[in-house]
Protein backbone atom coordinates (compact mmCIF):
# COMPACT_ATOMS: atom_id res chain seq x y z
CA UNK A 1 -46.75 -26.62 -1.60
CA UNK A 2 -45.46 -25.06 -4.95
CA UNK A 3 -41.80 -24.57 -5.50
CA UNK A 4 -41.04 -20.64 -6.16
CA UNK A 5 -39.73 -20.14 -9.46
CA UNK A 6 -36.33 -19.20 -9.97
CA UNK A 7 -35.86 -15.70 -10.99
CA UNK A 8 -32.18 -14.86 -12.50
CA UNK A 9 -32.95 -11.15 -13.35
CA UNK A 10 -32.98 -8.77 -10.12
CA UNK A 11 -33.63 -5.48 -12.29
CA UNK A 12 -30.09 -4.92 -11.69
CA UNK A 13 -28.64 -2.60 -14.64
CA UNK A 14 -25.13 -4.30 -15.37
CA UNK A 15 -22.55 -2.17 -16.90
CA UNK A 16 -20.87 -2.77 -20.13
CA UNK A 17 -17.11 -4.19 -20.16
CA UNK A 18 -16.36 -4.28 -23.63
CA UNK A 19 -14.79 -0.67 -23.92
CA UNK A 20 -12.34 -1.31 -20.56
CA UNK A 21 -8.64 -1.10 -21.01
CA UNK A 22 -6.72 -3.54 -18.44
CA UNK A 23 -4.84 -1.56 -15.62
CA UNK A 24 -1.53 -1.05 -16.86
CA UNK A 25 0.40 -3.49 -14.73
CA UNK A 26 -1.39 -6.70 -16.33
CA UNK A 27 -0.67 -4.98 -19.79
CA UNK A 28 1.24 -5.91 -22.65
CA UNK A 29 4.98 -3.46 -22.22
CA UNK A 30 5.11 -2.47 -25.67
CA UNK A 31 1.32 -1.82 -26.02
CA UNK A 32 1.26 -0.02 -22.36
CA UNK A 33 0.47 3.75 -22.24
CA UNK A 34 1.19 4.26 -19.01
CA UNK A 35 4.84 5.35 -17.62
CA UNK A 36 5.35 4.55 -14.11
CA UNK A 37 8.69 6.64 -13.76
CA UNK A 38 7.29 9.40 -15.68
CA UNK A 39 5.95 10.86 -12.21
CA UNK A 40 9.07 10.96 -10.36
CA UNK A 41 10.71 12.79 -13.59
CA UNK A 42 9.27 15.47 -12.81
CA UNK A 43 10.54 16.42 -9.77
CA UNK A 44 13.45 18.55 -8.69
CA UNK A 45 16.17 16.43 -7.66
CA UNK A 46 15.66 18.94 -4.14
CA UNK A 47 12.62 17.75 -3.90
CA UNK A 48 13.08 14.40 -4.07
CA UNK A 49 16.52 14.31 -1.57
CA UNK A 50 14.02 16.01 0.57
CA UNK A 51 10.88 13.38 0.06
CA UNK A 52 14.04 11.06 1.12
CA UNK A 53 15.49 12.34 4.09
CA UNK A 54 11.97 12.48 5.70
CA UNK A 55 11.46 8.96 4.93
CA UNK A 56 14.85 8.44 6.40
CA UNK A 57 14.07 10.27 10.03
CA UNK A 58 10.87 8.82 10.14
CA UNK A 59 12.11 5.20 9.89
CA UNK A 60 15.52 6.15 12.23
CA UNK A 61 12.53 7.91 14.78
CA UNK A 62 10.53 4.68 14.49
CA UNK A 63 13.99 2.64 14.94
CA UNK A 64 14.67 4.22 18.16
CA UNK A 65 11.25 4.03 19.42
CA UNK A 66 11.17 0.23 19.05
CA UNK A 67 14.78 -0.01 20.45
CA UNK A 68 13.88 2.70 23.36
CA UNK A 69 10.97 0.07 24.38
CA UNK A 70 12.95 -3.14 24.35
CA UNK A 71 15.84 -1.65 26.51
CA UNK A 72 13.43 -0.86 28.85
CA UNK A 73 12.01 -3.99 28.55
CA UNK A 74 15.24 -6.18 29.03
CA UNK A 75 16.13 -3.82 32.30
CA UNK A 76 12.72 -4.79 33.31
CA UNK A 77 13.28 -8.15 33.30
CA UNK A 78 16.66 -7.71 34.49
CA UNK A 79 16.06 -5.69 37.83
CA UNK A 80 12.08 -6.43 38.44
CA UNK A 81 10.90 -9.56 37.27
CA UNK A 82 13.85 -11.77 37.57
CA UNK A 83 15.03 -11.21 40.79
């Protein structure tokens, strides 16, 4: 019985690295292009209250759904299963 030879090189075409910038957050700050608060410059300050207040109803809808279920739950326990 022959041991198979070991063969490193699967034809696999690997791509070249050199020429890659790191992503911006593991970059130096002074040598960084990119501007993270450049994006939310741009907006209209209406837009953004707006972008806001939905984020705000969502999490008070979410809130009350949460705090809907465990009232139920506690008058569950109170009147059904502990009595």
């Amino acid at each position: 019985m022959t041991k198979k030879p070991y063969i490193d090189d699967e034809g696999l075409q690997i791509a070249d690295m050199s020429r890659l910038k790191r992503p911006w957050p593991f970059a130096n700050s002074h040598h960084c292009e990119h501007n993270p608060s450049s994006k939310i410059n741009n907006k209209e300050p209406l837009d953004t209250r707006l972008i806001l207040w939905s984020a705000f109803k969502a999490s008070l809808l979410i809130g009350l759904l949460f705090s809907g279920i465990f009232f139920l739950f506690i008058l569950f326990c109170q009147f059904i299963w502990l009595k």
